[in-house]
N, C-alpha and C. Protein backbone atom coordinates (compact mmCIF):
# COMPACT_ATOMS: atom_id res chain seq x y z
N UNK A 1 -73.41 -49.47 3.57
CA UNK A 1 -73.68 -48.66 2.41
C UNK A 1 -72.61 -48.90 1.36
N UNK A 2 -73.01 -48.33 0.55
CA UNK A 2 -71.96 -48.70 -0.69
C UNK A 2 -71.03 -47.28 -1.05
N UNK A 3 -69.65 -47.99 -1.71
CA UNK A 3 -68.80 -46.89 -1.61
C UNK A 3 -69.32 -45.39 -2.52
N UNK A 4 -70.10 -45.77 -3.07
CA UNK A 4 -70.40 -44.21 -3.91
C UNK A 4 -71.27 -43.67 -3.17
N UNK A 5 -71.35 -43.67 -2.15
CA UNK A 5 -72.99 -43.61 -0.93
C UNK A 5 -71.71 -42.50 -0.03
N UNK A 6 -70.56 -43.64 0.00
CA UNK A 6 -69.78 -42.79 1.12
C UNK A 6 -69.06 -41.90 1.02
N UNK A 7 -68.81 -41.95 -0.74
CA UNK A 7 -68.09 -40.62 -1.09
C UNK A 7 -68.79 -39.57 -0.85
N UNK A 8 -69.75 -39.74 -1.42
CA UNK A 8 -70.68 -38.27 -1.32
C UNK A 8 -70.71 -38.00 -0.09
N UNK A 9 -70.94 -38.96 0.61
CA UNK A 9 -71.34 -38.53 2.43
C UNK A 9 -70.24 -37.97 2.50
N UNK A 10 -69.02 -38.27 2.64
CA UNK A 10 -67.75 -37.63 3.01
C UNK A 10 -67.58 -36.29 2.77
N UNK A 11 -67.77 -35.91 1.80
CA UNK A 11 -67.70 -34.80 0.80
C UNK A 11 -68.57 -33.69 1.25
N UNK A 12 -69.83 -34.15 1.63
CA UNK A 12 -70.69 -33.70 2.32
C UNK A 12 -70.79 -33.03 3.80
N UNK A 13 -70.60 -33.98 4.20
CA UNK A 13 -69.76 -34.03 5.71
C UNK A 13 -68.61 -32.94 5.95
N UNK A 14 -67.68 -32.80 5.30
CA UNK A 14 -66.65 -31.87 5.23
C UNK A 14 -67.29 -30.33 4.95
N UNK A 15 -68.10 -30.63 3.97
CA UNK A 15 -68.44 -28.81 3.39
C UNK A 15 -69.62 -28.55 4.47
N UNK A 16 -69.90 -29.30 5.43
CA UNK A 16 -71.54 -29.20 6.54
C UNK A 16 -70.12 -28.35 7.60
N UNK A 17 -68.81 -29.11 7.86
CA UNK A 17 -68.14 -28.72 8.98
C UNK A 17 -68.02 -27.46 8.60
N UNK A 18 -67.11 -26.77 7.03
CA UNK A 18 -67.02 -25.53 7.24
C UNK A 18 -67.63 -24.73 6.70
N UNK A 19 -69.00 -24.87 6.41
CA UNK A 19 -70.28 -24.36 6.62
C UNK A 19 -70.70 -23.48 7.43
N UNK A 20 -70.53 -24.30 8.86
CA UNK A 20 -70.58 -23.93 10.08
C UNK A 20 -69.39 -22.81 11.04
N UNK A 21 -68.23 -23.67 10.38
CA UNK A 21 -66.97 -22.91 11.38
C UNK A 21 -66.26 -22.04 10.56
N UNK A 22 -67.02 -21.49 9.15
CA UNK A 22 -66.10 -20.69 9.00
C UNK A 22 -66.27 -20.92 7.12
N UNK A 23 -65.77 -19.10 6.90
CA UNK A 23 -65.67 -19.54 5.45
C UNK A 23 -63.99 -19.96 5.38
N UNK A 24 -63.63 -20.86 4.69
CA UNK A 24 -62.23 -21.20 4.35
C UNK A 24 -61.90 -20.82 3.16
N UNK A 25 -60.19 -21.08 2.63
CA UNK A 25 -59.75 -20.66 1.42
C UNK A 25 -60.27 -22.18 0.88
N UNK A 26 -59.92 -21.15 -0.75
CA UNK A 26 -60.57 -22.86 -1.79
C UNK A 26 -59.92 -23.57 -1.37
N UNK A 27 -58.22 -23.47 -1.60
CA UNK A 27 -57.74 -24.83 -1.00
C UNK A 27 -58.17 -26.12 -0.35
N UNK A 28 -58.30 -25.40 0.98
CA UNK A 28 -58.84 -26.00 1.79
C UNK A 28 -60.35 -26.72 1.96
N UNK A 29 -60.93 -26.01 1.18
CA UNK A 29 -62.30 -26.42 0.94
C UNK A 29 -61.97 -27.82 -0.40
N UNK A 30 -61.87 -27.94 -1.04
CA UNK A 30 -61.42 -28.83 -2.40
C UNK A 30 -59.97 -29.31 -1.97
N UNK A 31 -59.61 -29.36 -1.09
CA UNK A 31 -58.62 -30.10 -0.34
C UNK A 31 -59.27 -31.06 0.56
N UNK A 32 -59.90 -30.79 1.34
CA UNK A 32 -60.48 -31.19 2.37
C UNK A 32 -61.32 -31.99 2.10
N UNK A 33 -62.68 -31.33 0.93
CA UNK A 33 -63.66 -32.26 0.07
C UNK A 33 -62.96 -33.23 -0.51
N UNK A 34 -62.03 -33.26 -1.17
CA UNK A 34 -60.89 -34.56 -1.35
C UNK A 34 -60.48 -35.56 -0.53
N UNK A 35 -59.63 -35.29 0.54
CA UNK A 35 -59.57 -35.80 1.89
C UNK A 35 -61.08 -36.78 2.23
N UNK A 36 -61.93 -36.10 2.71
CA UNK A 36 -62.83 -36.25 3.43
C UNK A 36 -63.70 -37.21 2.47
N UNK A 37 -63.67 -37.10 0.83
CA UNK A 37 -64.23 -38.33 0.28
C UNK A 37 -63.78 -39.56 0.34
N UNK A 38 -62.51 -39.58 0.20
CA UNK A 38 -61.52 -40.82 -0.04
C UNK A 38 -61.44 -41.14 1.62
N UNK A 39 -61.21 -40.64 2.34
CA UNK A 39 -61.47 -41.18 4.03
C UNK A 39 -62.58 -42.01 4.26
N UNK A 40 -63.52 -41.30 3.82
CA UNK A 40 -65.18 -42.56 3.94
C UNK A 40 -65.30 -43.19 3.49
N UNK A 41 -64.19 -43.89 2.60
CA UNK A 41 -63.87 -45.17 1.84
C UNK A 41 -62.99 -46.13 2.79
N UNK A 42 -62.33 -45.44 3.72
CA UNK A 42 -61.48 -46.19 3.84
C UNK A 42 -61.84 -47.43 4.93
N UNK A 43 -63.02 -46.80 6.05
CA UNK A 43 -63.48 -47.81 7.12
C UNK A 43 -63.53 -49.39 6.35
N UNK A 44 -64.11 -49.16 5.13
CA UNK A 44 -64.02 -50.72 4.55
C UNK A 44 -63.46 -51.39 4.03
N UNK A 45 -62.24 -50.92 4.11
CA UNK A 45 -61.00 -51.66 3.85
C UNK A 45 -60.83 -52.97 4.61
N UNK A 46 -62.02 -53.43 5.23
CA UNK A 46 -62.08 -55.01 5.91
C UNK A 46 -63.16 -55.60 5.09
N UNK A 47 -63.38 -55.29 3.99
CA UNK A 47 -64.02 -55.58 3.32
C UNK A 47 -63.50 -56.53 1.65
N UNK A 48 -63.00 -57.24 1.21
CA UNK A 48 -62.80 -57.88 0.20
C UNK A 48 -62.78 -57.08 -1.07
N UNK A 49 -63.64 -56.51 -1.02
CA UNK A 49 -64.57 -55.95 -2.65
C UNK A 49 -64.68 -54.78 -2.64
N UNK A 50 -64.42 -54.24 -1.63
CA UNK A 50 -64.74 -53.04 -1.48
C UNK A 50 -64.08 -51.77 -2.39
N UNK A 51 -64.13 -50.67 -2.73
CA UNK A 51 -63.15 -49.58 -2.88
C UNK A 51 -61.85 -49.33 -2.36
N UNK A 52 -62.29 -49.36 -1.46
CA UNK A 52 -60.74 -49.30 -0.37
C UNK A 52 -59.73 -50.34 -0.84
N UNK A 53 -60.27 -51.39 -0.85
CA UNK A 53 -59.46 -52.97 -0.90
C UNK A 53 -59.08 -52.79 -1.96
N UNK A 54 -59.62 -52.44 -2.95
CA UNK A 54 -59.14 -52.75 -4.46
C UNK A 54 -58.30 -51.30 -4.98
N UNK A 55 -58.02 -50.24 -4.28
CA UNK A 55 -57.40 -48.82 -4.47
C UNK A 55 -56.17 -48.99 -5.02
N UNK A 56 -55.04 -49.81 -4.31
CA UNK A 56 -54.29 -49.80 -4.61
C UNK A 56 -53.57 -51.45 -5.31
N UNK A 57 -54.33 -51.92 -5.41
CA UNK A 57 -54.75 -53.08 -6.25
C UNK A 57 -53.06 -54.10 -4.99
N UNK A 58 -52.53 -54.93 -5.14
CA UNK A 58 -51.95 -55.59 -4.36
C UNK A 58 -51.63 -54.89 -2.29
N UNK A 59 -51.81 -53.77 -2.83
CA UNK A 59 -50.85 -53.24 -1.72
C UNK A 59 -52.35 -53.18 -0.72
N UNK A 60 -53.72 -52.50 -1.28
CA UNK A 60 -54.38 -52.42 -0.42
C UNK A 60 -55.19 -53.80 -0.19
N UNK A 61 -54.96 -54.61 -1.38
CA UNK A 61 -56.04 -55.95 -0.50
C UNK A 61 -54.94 -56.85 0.14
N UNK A 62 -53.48 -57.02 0.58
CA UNK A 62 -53.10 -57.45 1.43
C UNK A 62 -53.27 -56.54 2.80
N UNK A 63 -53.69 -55.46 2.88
CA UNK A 63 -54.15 -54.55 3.95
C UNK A 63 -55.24 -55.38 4.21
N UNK A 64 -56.23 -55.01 3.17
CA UNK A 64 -57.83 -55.63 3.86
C UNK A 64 -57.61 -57.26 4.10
N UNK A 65 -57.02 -58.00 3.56
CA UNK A 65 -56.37 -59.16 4.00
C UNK A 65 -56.26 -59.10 5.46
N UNK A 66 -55.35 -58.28 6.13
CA UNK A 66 -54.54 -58.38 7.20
C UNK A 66 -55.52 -58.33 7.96
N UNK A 67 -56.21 -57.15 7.69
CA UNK A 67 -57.19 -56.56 8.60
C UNK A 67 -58.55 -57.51 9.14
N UNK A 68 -59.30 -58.43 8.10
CA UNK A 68 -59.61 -59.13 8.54
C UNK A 68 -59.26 -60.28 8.62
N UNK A 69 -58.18 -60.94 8.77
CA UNK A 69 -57.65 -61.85 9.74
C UNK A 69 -57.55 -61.53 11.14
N UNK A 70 -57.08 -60.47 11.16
CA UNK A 70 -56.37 -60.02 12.72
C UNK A 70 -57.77 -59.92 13.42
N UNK A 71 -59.02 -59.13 12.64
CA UNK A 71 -59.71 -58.46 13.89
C UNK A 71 -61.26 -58.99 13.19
N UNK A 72 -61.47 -59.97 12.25
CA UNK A 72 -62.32 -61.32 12.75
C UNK A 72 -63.49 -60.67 11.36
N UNK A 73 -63.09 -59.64 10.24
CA UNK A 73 -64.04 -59.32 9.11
C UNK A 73 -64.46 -58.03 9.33
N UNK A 74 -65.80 -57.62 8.70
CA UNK A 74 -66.34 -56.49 8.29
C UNK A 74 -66.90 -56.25 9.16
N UNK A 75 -67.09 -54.72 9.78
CA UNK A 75 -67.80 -54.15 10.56
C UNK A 75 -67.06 -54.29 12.01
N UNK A 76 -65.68 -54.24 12.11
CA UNK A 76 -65.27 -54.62 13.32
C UNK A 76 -64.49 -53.24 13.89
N UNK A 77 -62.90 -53.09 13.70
CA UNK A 77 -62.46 -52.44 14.56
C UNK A 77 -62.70 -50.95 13.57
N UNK A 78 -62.84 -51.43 12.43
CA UNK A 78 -62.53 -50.18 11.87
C UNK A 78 -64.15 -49.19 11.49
N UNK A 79 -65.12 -50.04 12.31
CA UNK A 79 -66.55 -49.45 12.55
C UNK A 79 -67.01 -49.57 14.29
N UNK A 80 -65.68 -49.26 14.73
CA UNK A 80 -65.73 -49.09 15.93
C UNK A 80 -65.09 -47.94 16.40
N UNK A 81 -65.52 -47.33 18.05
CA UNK A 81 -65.11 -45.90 18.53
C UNK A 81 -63.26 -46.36 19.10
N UNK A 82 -62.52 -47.36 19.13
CA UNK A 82 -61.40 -47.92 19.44
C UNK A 82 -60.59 -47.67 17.93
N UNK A 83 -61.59 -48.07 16.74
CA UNK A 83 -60.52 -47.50 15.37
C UNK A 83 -60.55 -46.15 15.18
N UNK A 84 -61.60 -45.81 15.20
CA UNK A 84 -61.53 -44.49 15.26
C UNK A 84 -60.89 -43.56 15.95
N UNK A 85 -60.94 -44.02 17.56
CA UNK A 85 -59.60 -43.19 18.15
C UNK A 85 -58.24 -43.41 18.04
N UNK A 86 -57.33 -44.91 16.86
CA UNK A 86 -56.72 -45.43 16.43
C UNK A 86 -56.27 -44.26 15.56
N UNK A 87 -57.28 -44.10 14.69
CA UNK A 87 -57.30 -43.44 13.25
C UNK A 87 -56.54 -42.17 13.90
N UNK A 88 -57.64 -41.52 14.57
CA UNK A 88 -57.60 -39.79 15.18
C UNK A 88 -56.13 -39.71 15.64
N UNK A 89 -55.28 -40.90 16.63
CA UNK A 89 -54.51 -40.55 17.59
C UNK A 89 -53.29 -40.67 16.41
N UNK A 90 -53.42 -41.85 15.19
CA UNK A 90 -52.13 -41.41 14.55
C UNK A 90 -52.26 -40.35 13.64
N UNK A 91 -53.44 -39.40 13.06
CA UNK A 91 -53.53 -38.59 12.04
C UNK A 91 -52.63 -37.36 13.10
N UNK A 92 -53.23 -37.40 13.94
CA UNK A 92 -52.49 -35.64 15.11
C UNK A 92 -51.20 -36.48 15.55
N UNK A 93 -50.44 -37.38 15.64
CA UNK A 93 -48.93 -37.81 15.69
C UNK A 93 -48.41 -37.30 14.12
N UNK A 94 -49.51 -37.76 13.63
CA UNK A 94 -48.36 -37.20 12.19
C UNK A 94 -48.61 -36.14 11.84
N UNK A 95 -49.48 -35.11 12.05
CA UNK A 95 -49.37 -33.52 12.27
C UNK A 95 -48.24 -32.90 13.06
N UNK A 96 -48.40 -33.74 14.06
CA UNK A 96 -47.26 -32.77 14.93
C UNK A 96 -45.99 -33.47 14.82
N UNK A 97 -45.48 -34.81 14.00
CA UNK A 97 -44.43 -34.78 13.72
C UNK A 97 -43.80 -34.71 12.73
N UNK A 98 -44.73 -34.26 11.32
CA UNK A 98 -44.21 -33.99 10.15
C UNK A 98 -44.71 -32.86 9.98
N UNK A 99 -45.28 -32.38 10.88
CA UNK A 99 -45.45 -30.43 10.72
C UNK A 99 -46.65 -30.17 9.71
N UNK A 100 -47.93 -31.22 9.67
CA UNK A 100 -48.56 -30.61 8.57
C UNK A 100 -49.64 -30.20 9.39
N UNK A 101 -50.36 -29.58 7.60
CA UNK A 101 -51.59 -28.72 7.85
C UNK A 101 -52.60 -29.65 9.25
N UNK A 102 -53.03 -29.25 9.96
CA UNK A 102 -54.08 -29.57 11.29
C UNK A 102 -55.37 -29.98 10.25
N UNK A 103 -55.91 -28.89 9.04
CA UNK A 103 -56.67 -29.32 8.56
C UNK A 103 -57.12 -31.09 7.72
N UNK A 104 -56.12 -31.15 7.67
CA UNK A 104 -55.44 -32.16 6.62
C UNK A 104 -56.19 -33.56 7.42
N UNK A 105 -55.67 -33.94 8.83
CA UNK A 105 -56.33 -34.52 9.82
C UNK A 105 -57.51 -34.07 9.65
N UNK A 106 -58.06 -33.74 10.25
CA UNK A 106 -59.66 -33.03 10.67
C UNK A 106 -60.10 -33.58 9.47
N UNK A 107 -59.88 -33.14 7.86
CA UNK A 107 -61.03 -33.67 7.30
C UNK A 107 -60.84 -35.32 6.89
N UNK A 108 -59.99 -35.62 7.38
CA UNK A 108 -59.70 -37.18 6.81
C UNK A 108 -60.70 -37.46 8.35
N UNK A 109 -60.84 -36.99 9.45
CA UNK A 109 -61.38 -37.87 10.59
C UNK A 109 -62.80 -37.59 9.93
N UNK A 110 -63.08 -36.32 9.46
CA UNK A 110 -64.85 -36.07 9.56
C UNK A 110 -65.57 -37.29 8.43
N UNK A 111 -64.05 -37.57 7.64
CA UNK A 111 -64.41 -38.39 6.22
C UNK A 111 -64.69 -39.65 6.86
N UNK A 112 -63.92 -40.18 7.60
CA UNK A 112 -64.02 -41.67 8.67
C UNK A 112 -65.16 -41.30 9.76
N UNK A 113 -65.71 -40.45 10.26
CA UNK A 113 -66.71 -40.47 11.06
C UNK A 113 -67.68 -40.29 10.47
N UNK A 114 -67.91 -39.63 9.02
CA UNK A 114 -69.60 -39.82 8.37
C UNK A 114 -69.67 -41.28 8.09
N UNK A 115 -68.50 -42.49 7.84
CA UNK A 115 -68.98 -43.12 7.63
C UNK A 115 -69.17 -44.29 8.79
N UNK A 116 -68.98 -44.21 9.96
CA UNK A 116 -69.29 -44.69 10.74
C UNK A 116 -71.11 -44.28 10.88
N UNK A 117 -71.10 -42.48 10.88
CA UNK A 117 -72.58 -42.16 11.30
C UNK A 117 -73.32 -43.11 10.31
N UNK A 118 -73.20 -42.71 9.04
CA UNK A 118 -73.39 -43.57 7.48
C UNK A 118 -74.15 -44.92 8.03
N UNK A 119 -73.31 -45.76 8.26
CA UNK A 119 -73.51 -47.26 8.50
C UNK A 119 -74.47 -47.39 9.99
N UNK A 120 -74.76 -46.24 10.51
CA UNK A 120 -75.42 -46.57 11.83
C UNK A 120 -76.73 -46.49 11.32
N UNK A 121 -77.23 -45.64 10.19
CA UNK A 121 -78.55 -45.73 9.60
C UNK A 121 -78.89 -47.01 9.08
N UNK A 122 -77.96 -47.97 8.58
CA UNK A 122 -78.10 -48.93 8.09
C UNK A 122 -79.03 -49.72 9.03
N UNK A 123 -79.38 -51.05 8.18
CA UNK A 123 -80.25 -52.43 9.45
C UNK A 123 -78.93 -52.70 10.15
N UNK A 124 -77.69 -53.25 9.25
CA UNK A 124 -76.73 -54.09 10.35
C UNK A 124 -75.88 -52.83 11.47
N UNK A 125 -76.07 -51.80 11.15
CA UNK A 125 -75.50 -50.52 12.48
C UNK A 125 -74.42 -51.08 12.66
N UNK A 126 -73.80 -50.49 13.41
CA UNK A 126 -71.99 -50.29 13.69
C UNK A 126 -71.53 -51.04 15.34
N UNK A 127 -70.76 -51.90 15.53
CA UNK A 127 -70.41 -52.09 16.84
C UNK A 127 -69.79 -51.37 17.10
N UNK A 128 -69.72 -49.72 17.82
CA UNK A 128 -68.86 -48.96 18.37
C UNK A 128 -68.43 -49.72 18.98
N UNK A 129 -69.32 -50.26 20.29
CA UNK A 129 -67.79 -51.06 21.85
C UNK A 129 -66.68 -52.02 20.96
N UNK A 130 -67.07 -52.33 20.08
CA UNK A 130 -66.43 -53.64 19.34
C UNK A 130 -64.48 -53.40 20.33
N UNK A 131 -63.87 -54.13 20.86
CA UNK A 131 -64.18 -55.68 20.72
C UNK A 131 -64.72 -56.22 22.63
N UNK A 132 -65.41 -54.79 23.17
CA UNK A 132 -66.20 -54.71 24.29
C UNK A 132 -67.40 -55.68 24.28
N UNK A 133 -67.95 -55.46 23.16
CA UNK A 133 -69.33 -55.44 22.89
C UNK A 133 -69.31 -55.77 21.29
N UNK A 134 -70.64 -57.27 20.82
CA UNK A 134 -70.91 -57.23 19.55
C UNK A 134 -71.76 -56.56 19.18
N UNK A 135 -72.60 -55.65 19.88
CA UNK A 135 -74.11 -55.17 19.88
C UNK A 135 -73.70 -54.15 18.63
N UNK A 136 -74.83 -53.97 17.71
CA UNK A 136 -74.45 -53.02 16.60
C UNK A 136 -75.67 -52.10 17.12
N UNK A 137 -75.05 -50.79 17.72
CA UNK A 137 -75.60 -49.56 17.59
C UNK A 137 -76.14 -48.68 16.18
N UNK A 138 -77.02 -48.27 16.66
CA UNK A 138 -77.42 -47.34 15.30
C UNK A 138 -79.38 -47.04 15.09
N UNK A 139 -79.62 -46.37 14.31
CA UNK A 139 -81.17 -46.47 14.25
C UNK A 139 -81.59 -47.62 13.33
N UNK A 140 -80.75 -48.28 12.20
CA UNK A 140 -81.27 -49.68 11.69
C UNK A 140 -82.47 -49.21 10.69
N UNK A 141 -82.66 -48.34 9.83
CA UNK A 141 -83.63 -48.19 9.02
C UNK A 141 -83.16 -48.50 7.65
N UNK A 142 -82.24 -47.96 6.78
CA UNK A 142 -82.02 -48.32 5.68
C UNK A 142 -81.41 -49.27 5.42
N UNK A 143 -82.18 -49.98 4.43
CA UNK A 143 -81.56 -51.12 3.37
C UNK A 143 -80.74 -50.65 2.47
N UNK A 144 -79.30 -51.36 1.83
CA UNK A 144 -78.19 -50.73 1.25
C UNK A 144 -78.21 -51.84 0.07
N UNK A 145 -77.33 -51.23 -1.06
CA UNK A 145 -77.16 -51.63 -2.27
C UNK A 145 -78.39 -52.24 -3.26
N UNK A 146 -78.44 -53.12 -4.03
CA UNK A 146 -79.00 -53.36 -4.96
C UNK A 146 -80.17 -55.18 -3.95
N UNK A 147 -81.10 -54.80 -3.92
CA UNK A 147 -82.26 -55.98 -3.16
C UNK A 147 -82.23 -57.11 -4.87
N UNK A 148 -81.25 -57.97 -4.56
CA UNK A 148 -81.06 -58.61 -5.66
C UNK A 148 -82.34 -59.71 -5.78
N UNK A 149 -83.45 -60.40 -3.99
CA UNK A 149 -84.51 -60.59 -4.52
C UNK A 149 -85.48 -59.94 -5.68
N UNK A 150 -85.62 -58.80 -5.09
CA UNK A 150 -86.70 -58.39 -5.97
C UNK A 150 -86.19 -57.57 -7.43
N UNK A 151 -84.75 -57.01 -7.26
CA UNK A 151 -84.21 -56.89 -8.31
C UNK A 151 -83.88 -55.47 -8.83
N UNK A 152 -84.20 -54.59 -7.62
CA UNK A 152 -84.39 -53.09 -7.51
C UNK A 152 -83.29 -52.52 -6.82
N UNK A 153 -83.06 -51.35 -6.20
CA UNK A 153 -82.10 -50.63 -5.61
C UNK A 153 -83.16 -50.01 -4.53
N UNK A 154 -82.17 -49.80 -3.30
CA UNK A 154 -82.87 -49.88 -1.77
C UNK A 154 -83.32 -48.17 -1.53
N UNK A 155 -83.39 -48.24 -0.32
CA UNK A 155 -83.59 -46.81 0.38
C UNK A 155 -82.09 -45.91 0.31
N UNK A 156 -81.18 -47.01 0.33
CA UNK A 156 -79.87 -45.62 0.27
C UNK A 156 -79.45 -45.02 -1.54
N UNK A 157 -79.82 -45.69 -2.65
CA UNK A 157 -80.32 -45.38 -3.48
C UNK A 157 -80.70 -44.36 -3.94
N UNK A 158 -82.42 -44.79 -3.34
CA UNK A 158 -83.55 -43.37 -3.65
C UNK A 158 -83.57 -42.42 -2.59
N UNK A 159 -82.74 -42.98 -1.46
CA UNK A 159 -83.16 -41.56 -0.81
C UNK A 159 -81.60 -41.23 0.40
N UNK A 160 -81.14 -41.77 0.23
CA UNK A 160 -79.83 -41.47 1.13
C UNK A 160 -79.09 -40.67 0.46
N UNK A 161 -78.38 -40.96 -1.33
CA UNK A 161 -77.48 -40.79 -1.76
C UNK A 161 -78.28 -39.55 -2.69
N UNK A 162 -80.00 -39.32 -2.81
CA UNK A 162 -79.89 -37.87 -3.18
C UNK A 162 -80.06 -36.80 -1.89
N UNK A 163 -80.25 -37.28 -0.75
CA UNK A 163 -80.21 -36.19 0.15
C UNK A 163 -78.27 -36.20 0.33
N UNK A 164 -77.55 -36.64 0.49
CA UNK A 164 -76.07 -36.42 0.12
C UNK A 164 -75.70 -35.44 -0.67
N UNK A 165 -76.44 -35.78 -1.78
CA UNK A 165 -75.88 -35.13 -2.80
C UNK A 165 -76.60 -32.95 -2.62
N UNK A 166 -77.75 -33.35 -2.31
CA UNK A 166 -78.37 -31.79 -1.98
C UNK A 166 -77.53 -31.57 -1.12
N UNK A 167 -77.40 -32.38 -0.09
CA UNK A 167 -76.20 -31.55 1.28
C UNK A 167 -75.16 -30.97 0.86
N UNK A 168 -74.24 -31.92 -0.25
CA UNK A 168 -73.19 -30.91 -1.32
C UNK A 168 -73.19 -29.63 -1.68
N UNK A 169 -74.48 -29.57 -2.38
CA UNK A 169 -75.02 -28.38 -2.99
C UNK A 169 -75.79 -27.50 -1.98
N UNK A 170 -76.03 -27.49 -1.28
CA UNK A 170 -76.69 -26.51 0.00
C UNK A 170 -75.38 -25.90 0.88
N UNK A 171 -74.68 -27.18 1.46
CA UNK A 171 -73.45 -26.48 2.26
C UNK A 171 -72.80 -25.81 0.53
N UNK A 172 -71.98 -26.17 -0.59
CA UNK A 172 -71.74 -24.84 -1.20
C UNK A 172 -72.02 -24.26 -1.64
N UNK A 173 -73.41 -23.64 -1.04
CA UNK A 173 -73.94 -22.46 -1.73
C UNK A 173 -73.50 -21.56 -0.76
N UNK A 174 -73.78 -22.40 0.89
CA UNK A 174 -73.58 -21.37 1.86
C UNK A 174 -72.34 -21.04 2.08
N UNK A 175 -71.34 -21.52 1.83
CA UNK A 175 -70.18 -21.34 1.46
C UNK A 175 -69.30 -20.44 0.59
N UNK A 176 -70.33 -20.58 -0.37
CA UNK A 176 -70.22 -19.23 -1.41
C UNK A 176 -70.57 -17.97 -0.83
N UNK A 177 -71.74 -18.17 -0.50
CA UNK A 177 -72.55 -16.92 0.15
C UNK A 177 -72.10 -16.40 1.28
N UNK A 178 -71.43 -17.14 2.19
CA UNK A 178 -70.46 -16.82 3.20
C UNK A 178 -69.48 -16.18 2.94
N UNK A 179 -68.81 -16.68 1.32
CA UNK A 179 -67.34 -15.99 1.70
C UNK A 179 -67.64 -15.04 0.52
């Protein structure tokens, strides 16, 4: 999917969690929705072109550089359940050794796990086992970005990135209405 696909998902994703668990302070809510957008950018930082890669203009595309050299391109460790528990195990080391907010973690992981879920809707799906397994898990239905044959924009387009965007607006209503 494409990075404006994953912001929203992120964003989304975060206000669905405390939706559910709770009304929170704004802070935290527009903290977190922050967090949690810019996190679902980051899986593609093995990506060249991507958002991620180009963020911090030298500093992050010798990252995405590194990254795919070391672990062989796009869709690898960092769309796998091995980066992800990578991700998770240093976000709670650096909670508990620089004393921060717990939340702070949590929504940067929910931001990196919509976009794993994200990419499993896709045709090419995600190698969780990766580097177990090349098999790309996922249901494989949507086509992503712009179908430069025919010259149109796909299913995540017309219909991924406005159901995202209602999820925004539904989780904060209930959010409102909650607190």
């Amino acid at each position: 999917m494409m990075g404006h696909t994953h912001w929203i998902i992120g964003g989304a994703s975060w206000l669905g969690v405390l939706a559910f668990a709770g009304t929170p302070s704004p802070a935290v809510a527009a903290g977190g929705f922050a967090l949690a957008s810019v996190a679902a950018l980051c899986n593609d930082i093995d990506t060249k072109n991507s958002m991620a890669s180009k963020a911090l203009g030298p500093v992050t595309g010798l990252i995405s550089f590194t990254i795919r050299k070391l672990f062989g391109g796009h869709r690898k460790i960092t769309h796998s359940l091995l980066g992800w528990a990578l991700v998770t195990l240093t976000l709670f080391g650096c909670v508990s050794s620089l004393h921060l907010i717990p939340w702070i973690a949590i929504a940067v992981i929910v931001g990196w796990s919509s976009h794993i879920a994200a990419d499993m809707l896709t045709k090419e799906g995600c190698p969780l086992l990766w580097p177990i397994s090349k098999t790309n898990y996922g249901l494989h239905l949507v086509t992503t970005g712009l179908d430069k044959k025919r010259g149109h924009h796909t299913s995540e387009w017309w219909v991924i990135r406005p159901l995202a965007v209602l999820a925004v607006i539904g989780f904060s209503l209930m959010l409102m209405i909650g607190g």
